[in-house]
Protein backbone atom coordinates (compact mmCIF):
# COMPACT_ATOMS: atom_id res chain seq x y z
CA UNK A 1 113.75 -18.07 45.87
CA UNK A 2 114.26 -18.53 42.27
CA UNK A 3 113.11 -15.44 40.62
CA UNK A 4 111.91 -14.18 36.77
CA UNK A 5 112.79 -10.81 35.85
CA UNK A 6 110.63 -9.49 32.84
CA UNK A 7 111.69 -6.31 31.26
CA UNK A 8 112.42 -4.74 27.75
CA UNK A 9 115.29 -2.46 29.43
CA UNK A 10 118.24 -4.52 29.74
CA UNK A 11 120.57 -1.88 32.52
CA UNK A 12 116.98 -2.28 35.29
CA UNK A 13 117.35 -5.96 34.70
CA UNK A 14 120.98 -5.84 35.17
CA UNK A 15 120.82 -3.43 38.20
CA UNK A 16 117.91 -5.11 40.16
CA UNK A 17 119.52 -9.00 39.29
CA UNK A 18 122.58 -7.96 41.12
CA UNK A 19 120.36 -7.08 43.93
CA UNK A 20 118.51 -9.91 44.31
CA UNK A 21 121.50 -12.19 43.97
CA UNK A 22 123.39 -10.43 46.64
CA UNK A 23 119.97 -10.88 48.94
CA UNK A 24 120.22 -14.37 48.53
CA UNK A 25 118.11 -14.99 45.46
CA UNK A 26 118.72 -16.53 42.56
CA UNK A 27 117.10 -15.39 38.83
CA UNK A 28 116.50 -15.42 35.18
CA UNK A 29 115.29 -12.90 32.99
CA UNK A 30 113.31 -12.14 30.10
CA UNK A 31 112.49 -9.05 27.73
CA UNK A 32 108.99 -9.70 27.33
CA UNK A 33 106.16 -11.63 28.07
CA UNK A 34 106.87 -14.04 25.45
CA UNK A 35 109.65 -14.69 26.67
CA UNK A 36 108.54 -14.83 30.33
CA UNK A 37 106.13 -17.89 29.72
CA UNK A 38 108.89 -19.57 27.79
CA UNK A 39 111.31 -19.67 30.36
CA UNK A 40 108.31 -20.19 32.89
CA UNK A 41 107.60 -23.50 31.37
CA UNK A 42 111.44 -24.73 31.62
CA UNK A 43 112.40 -23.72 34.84
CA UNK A 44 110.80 -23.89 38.90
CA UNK A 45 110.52 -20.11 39.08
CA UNK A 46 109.21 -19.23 42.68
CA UNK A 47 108.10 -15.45 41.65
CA UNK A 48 108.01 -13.73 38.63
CA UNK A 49 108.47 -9.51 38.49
CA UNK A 50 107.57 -7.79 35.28
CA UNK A 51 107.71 -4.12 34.10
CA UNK A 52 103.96 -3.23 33.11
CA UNK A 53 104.31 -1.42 29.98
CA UNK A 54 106.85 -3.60 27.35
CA UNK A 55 106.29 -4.27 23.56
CA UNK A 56 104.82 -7.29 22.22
CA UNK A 57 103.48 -8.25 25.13
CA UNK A 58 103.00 -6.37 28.55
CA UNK A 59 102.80 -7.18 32.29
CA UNK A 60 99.15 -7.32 32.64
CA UNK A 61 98.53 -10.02 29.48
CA UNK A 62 101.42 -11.40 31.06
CA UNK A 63 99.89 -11.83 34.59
CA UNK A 64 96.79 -13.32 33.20
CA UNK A 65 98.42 -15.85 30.74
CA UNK A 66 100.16 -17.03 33.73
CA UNK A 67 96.65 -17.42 35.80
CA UNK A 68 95.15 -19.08 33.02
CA UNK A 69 98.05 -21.85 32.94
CA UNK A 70 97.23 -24.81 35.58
CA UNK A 71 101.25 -25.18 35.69
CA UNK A 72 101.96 -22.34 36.81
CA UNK A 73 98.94 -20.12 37.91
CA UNK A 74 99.89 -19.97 41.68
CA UNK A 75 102.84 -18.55 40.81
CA UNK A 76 103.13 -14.72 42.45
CA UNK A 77 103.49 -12.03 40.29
CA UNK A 78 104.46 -8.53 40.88
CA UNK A 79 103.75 -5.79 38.90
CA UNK A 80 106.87 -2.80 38.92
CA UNK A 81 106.27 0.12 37.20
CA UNK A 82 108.21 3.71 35.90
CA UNK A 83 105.01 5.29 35.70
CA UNK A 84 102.37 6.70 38.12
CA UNK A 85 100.19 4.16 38.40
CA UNK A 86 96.68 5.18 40.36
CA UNK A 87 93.91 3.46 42.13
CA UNK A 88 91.70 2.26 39.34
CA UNK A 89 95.24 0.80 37.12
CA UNK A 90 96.32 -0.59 40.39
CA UNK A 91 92.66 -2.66 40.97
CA UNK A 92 92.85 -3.68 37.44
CA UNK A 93 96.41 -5.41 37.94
CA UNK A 94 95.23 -6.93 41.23
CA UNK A 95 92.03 -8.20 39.68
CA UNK A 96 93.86 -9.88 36.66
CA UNK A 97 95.70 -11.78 39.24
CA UNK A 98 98.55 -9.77 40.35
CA UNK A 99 100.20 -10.07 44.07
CA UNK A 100 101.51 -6.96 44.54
CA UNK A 101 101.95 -3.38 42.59
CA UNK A 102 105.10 -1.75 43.21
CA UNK A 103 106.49 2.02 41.90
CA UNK A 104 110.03 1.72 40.87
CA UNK A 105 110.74 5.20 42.57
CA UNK A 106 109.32 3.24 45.41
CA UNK A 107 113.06 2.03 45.64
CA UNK A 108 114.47 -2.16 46.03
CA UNK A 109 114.02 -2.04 49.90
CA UNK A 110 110.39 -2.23 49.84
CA UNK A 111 110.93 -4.96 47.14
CA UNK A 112 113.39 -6.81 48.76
CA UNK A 113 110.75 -6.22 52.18
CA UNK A 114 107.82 -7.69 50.27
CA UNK A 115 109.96 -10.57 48.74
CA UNK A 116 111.07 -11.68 52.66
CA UNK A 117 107.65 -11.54 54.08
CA UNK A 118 106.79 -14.08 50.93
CA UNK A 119 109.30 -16.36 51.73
CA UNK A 120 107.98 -16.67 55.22
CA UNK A 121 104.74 -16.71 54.24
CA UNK A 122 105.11 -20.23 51.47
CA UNK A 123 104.85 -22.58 53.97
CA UNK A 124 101.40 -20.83 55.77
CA UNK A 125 98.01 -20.99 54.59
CA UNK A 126 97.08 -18.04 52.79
CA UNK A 127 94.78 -16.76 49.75
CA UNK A 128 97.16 -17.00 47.10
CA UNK A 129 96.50 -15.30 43.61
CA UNK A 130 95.03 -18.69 42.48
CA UNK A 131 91.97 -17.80 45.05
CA UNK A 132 91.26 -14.45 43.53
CA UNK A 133 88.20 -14.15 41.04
CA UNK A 134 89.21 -14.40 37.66
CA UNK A 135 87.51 -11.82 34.97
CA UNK A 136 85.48 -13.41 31.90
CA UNK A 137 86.94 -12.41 28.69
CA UNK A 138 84.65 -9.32 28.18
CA UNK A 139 85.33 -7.79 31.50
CA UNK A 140 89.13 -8.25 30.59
CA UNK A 141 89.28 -6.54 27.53
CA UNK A 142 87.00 -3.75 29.50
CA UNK A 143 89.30 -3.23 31.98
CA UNK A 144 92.50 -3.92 30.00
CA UNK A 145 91.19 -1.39 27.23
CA UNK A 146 90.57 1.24 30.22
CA UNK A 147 93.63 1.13 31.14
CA UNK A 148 95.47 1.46 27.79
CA UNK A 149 93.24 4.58 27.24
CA UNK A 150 93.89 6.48 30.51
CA UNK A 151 97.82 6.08 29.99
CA UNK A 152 97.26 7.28 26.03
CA UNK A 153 94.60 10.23 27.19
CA UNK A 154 97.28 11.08 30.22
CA UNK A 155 100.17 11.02 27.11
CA UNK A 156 97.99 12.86 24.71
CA UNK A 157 96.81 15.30 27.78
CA UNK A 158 100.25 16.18 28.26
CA UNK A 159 101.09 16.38 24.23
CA UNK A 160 98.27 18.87 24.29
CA UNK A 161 99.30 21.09 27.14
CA UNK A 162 102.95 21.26 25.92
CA UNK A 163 101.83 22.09 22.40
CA UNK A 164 99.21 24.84 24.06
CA UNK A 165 101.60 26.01 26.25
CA UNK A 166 103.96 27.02 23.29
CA UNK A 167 101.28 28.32 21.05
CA UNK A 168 100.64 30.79 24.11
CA UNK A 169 104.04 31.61 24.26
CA UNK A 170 104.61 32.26 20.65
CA UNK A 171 101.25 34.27 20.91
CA UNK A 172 102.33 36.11 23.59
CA UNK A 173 106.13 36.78 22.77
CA UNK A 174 104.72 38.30 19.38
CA UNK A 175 102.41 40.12 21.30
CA UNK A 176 105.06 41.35 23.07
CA UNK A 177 106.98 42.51 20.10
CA UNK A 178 104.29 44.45 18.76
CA UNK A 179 103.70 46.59 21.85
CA UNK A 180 107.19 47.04 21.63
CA UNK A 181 107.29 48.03 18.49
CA UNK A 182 104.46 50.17 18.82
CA UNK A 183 105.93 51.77 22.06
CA UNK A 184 109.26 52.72 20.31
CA UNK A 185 107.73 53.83 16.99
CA UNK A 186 105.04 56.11 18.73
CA UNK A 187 107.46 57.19 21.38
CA UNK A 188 106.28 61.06 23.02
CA UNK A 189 109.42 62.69 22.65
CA UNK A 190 109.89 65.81 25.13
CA UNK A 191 111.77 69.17 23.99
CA UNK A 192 113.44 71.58 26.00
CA UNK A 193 114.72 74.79 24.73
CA UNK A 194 117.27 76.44 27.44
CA UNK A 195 119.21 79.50 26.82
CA UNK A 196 123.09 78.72 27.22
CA UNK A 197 123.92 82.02 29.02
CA UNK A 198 121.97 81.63 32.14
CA UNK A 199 120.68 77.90 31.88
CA UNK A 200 117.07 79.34 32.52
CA UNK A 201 114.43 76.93 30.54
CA UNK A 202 112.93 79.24 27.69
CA UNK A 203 110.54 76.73 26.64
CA UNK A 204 108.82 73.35 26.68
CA UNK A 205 106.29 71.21 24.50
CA UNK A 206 103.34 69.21 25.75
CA UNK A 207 105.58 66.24 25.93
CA UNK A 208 107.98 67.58 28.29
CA UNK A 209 105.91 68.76 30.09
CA UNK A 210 104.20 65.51 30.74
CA UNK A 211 107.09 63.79 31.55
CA UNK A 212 108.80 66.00 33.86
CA UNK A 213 105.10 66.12 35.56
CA UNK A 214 105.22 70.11 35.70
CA UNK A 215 103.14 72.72 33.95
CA UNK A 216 104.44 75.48 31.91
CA UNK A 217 104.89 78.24 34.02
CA UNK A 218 106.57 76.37 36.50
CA UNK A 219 109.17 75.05 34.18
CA UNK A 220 109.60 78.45 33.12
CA UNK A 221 110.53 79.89 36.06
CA UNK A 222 113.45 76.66 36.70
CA UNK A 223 116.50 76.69 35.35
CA UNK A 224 118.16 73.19 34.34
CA UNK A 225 119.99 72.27 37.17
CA UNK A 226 116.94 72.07 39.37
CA UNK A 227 115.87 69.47 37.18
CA UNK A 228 118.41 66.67 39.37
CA UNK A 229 119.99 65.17 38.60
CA UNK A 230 120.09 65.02 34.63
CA UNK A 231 120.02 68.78 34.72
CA UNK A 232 123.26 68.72 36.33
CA UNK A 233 125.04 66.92 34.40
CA UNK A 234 124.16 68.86 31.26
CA UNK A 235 125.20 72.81 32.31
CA UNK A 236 128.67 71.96 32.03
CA UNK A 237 128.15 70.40 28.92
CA UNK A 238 125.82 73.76 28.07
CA UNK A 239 128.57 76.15 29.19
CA UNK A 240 130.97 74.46 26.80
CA UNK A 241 128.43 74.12 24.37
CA UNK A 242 128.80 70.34 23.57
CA UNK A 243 126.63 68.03 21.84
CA UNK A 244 125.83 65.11 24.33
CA UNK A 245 123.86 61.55 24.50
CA UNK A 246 123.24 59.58 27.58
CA UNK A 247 120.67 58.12 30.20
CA UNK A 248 119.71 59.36 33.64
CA UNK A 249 116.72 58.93 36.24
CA UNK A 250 114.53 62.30 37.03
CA UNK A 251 112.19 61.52 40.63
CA UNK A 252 109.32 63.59 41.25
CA UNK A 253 107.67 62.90 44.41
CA UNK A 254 107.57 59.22 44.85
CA UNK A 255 107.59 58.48 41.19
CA UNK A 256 111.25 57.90 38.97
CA UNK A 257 111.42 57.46 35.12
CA UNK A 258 114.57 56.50 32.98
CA UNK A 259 115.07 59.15 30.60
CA UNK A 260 116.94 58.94 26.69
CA UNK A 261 118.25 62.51 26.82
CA UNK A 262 120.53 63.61 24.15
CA UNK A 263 121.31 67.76 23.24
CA UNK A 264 123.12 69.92 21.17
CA UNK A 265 123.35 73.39 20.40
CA UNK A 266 120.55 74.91 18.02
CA UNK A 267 123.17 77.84 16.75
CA UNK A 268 120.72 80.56 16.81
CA UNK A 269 121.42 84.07 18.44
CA UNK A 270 119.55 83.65 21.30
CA UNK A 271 122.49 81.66 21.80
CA UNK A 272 119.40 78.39 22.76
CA UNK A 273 120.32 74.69 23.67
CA UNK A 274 117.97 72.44 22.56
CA UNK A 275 117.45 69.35 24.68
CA UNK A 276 115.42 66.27 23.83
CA UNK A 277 114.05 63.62 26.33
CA UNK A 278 112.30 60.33 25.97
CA UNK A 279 111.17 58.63 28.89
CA UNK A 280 112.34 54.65 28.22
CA UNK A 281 110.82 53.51 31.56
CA UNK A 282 108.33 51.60 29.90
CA UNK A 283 111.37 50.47 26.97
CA UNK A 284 113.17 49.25 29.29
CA UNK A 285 110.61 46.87 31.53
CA UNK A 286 109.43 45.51 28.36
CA UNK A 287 112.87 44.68 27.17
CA UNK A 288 114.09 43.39 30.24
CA UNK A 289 110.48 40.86 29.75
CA UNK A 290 111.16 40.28 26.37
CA UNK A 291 114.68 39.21 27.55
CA UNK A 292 113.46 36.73 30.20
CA UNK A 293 110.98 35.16 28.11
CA UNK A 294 114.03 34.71 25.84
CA UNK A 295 115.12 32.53 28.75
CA UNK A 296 112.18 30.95 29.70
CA UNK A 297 112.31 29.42 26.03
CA UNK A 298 115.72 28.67 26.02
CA UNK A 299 115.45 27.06 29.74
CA UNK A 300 112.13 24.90 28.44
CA UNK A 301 114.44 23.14 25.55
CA UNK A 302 117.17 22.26 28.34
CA UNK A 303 114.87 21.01 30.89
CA UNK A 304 113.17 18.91 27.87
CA UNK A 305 117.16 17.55 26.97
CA UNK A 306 117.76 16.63 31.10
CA UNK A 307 114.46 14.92 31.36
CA UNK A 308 116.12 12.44 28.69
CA UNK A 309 119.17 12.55 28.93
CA UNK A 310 120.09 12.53 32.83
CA UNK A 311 117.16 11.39 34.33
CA UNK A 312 117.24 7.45 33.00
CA UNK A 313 121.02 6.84 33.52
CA UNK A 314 120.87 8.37 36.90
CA UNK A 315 118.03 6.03 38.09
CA UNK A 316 120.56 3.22 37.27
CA UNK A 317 123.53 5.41 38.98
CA UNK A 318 121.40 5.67 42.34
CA UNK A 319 120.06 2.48 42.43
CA UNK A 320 123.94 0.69 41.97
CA UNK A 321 125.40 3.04 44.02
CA UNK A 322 122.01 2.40 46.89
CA UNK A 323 123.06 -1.50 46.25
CA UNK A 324 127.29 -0.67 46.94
CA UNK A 325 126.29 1.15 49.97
CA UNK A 326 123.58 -1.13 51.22
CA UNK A 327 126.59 -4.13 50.89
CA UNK A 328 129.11 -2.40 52.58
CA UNK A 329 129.82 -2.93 56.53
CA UNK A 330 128.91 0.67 58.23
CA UNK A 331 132.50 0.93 59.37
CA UNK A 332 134.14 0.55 56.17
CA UNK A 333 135.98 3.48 54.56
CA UNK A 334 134.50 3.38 50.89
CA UNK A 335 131.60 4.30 53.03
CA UNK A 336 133.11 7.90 52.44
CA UNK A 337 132.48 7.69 49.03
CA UNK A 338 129.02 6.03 48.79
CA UNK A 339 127.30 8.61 50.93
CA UNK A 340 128.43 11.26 49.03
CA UNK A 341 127.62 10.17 45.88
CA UNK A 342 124.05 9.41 46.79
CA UNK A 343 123.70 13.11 48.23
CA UNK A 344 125.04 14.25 44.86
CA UNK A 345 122.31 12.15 42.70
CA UNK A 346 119.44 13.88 44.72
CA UNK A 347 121.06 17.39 44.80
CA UNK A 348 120.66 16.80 40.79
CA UNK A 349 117.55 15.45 41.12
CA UNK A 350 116.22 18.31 42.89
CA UNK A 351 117.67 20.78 40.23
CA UNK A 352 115.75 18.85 37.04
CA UNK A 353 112.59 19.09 39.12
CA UNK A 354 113.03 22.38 40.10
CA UNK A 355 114.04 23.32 36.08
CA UNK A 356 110.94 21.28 35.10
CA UNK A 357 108.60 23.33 37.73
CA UNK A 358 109.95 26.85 36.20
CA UNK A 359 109.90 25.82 32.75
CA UNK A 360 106.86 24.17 32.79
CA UNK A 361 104.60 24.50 35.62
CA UNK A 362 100.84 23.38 35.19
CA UNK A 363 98.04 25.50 33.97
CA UNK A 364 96.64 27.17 37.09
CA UNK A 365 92.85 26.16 38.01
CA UNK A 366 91.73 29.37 38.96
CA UNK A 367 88.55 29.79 42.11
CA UNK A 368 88.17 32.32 44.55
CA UNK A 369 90.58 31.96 47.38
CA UNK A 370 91.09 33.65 50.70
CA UNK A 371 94.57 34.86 51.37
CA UNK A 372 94.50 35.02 54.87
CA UNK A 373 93.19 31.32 54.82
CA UNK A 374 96.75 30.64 52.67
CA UNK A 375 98.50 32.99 55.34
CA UNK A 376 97.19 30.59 58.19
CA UNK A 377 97.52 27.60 56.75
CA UNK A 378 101.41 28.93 56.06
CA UNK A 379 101.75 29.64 59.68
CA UNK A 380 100.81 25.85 60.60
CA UNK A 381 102.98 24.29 57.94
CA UNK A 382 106.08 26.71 59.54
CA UNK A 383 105.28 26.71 63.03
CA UNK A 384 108.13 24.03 63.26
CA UNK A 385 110.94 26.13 61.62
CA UNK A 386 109.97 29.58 62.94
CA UNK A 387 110.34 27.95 66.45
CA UNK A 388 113.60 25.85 65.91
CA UNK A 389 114.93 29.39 64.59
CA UNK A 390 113.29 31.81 67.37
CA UNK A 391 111.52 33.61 64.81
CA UNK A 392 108.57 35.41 65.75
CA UNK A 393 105.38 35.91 63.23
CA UNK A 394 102.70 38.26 62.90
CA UNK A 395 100.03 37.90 60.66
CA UNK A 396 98.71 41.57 60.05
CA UNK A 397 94.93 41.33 58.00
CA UNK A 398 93.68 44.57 57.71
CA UNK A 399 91.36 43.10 54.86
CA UNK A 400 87.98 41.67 55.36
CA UNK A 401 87.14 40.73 51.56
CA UNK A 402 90.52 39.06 50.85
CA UNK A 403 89.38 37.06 47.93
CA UNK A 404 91.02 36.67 44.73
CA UNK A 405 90.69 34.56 41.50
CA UNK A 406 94.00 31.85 41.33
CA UNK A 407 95.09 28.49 41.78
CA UNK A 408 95.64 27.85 45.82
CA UNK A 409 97.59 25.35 45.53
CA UNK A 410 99.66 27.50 43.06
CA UNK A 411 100.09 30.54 45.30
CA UNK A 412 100.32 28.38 48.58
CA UNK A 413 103.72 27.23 46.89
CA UNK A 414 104.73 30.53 45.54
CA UNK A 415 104.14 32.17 49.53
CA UNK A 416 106.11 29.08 50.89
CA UNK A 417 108.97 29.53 48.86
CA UNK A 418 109.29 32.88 50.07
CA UNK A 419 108.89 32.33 53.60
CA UNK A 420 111.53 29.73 53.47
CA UNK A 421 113.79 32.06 52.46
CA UNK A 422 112.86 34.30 55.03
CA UNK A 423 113.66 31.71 57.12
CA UNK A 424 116.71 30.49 56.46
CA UNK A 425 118.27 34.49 56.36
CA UNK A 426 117.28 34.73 60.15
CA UNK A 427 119.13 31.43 61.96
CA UNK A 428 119.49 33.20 65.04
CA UNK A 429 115.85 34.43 65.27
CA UNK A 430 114.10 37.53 64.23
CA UNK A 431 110.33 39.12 63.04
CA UNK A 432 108.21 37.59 59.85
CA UNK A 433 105.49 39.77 58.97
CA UNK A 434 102.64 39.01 57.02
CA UNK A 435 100.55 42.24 55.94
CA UNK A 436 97.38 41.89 54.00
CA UNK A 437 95.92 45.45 52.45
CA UNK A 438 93.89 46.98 49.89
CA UNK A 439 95.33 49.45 47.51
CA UNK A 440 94.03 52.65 46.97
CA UNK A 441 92.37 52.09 44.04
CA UNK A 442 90.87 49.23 45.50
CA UNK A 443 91.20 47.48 42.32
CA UNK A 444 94.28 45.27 44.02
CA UNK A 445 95.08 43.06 47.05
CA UNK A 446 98.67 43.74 48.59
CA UNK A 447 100.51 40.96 50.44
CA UNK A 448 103.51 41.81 52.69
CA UNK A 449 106.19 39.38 53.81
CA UNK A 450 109.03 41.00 55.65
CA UNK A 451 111.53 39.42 57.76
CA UNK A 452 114.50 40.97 59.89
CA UNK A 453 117.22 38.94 58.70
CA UNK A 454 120.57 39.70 56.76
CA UNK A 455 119.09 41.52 53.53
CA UNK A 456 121.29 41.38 50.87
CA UNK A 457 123.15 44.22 48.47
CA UNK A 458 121.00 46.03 45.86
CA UNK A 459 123.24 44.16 43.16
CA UNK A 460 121.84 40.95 44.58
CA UNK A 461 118.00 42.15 45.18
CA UNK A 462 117.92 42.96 41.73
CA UNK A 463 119.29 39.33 40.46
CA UNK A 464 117.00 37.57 43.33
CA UNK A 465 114.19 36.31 41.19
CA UNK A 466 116.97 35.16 38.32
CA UNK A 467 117.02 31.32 37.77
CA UNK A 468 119.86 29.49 39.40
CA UNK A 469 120.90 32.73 41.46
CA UNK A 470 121.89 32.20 45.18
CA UNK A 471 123.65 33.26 47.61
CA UNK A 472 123.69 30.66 49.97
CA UNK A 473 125.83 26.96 49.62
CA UNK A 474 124.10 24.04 49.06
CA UNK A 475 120.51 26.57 47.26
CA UNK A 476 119.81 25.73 43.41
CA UNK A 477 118.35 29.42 43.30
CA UNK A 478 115.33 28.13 42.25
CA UNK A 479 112.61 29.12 44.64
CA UNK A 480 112.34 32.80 44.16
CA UNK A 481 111.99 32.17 40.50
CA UNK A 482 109.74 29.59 40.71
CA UNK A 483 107.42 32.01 42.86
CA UNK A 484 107.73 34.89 40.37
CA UNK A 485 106.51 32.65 38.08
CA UNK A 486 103.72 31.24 39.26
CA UNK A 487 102.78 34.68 40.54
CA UNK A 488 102.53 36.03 37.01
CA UNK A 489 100.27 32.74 35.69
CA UNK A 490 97.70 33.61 38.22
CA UNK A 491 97.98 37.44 37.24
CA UNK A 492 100.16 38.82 40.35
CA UNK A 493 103.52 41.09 40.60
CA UNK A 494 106.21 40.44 42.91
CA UNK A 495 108.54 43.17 43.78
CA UNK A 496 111.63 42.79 45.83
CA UNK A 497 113.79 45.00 48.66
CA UNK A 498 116.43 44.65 50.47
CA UNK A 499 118.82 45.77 52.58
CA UNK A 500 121.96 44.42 54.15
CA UNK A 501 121.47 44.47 58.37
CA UNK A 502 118.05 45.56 57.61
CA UNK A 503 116.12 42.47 56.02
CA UNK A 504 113.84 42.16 53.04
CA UNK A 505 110.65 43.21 51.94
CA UNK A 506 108.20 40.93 49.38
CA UNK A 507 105.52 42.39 47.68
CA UNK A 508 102.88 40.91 46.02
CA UNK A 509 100.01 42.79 44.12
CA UNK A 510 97.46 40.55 43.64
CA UNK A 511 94.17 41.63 41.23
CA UNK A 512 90.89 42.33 43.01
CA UNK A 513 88.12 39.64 41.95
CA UNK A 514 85.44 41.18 39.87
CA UNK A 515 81.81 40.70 41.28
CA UNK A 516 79.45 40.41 38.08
């Protein structure tokens, strides 16, 4: 069949000509639908295939100038498009006279399908696009303006979240700051007094007191080594009677703080050593947030950069290189370099639209959820892994109001992500637990996932939720990050444990809905 390719990209015609020629076909091309109609009316073209969105004029005023030409209206014409195209777009092509609507990420077999099935279809009667009821000129413009309006609301819907979605961030990252701020300039600073000759504790202030979680008389009565194991480390330094600066953890019970501690001697004749502490727990969590927002921002301009500057030359890469190794014999040794290539275009593909998910996942539509619905859906959508594995799963629900305010399909993700993980860290079978419990307080929801499979170091547990950190070949490191994050848009902490032989422990604290 002679074939008319219409579009304003010049590398798609190039690509898909070179397809169609090898299949047999034979073409000419045009950048428009000016164009189009001119070399329509100078050549026998047996189908024409135009883009749907090109300047001057596009694929549907294209389709129906054709229709409304008795030289050429029974010509087929299919509509290929970049863009997501849905049902009511779609009907509007079809009912402007359009054979067939097909998604470029669709791919050229199902092209190159349709085209075959047309060519064996010329000679037989059928309804051709000449049969189909044309629209009167006010109906047109109705339809045609609709769809120009839900592509430029979709556009301007997406200008508007991107723009919303960094006025929240600078909101919040200045927020941020100011606590910050706030919490270093208004830090409670503790004050020990100990004597240097028998490193008994001679006195304490409110603050100390508070952080250390002791009263008076009990810190009274201990001398500094009991407080472990920063109170260690400083009688030497006592005895000597050296200044000193440095940081150190103090547990009490099942509770640990980071503490600032720095001392000196006061030069008095009681012969005192004054010691001052600062707990930077709080410091330090806020920093570390204030660090990975930091990223997040930095990671939201380089997804933006790979959306436009990989993506469109590797859609040409993948579909030449689909064309080399669709043309090659099976037994042929470039083979061995087609394959390869092709596996390396999605393994990028997979890491922009992972990037894109992190750095800018949608707005969560919040409702009231079950979790244990999510948990058993999650246990149908597995069941084929766990049992190709041998992994057993329990699904422990100790909860009978196990309904929080998020986005389900948001969290459903988030939990899946996980639970692959767990998965692939047992391949020679194990236990995944699920474990759904009320805190305490009763103000949260606690969701357990534990599995029984390698665990990992405490280096590595700490870096888990990282972007781009794995520890398996062939992972972009993407999943547990993408999970944190959509955990904290719908107003939930994850915490992560592990150990190596042991397995790994996922917590999630989700916040109780609030009955009015």
């Amino acid at each position: 069949m002679h074939i008319l390719l219409v579009d304003d990209n010049p590398e798609n015609i190039v690509a898909l000509a070179d397809i169609l020629n090898a299949a047999g076909h034979s073409t000419s091309t045009a950048s428009d639908g000016y164009e189009a109609l001119e070399v329509l009316r100078g050549n026998n073209i047996d189908v024409v295939i135009s883009d749907a969105l090109m300047p001057r004029m596009d694929g549907f005023v294209l389709c129906r100038r054709i229709r409304s030409d008795e030289s050429h209206k029974d010509v087929p014409v299919i509509i290929m498009t970049g863009e997501y195209t849905g049902d009511a777009d779609e009907q509007f092509a079809l009912s402007v006279g359009a054979t067939r609507v097909l998604r470029k990420t669709e791919g050229v077999d199902g092209l190159l399908s349709f085209l075959e099935k047309m060519n064996g279809q010329r000679s037989a009667a059928h309804p051709g696009p000449a049969s189909l009821p044309s629209l009167d000129e006010g109906e047109y413009l109705k339809g045609y303006n609709s769809v120009l309006i839900r592509r430029l609301e979709a556009k301007m819907a997406e200008l508007e979240a991107a723009n919303r979605q960094l006025l929240e961030k600078n909101v919040q990252l200045e927020h941020e700051r100011s606590k910050y701020r706030q919490l270093f300039a208004s830090a409670n600073d503790g004050i020990l007094l100990v004597s240097q000759l028998t490193n008994q504790i001679v006195e304490s202030n409110v603050h100390a007191r508070k952080i250390l979680r002791a009263n008076e008389k009990t810190l009274s009565q201990k001398q500094l080594v009991d407080l472990k194991p920063f109170g260690e480390l400083l009688t030497e330094k006592i005895s000597r009677g050296e200044s000193v600066q440095f940081e150190s953890s103090y547990a009490h019970g099942d509770s640990k703080v980071m503490l600032d501690i720095s001392g000196a001697p006061v030069g008095t004749e009681e012969a005192l050593y004054l010691i001052i502490i600062r707990n930077v727990t709080r410091r330090k969590e806020w920093l570390e947030r204030f660090i990975a927002l930091d990223k997040l921002r930095a990671l939201g301009r380089l997804s933006h950069g790979l959306v436009h500057e990989i993506r469109n030359p590797l859609n040409v890469i993948s579909v030449n290189v689909q064309y080399l190794d669709r043309t090659m014999p099976e037994d042929s040794i470039e083979k061995k370099f087609t394959r390869p290539a092709l596996e390396g275009v999605k393994a990028i593909e997979k890491v922009i639209r992972e990037t894109m998910n992190f750095a800018q996942p949608q707005t969560p539509a919040k409702t009231d959820i079950s979790l244990g619905g999510i948990l058993t859906e999650i246990a149908t959508l597995a069941k084929t892994s766990l049992q190709k594995s041998s992994i057993k799963l329990a699904i422990e629900n100790a909860e009978t109001n196990d309904v929080v305010f998020a986005d389900r399909s948001q969290i459903l993700h988030a939990v899946l992500n996980i639970v692959e993980n767990s998965i692939g860290a047992m391949p020679n079978g194990g236990r995944l637990t699920f474990k759904l419990v009320g805190s305490t307080d009763g103000q949260e929801l606690v969701l357990s996932i534990e599995d029984t499979g390698a665990g990992m170091d405490e280096d590595s547990a700490k870096l888990a939720v990282e972007p781009f950190y794995t520890t398996k070949e062939g992972s972009t490191g993407m999943g547990l990050s993408i999970s944190n994050r959509l955990f904290e848009l719908n107003d939930a902490g994850l915490n992560f444990q592990s150990k190596p032989g042991v397995g790994t422990l996922v917590t999630i604290r989700f916040q109780r809905r609030r009955q009015a």
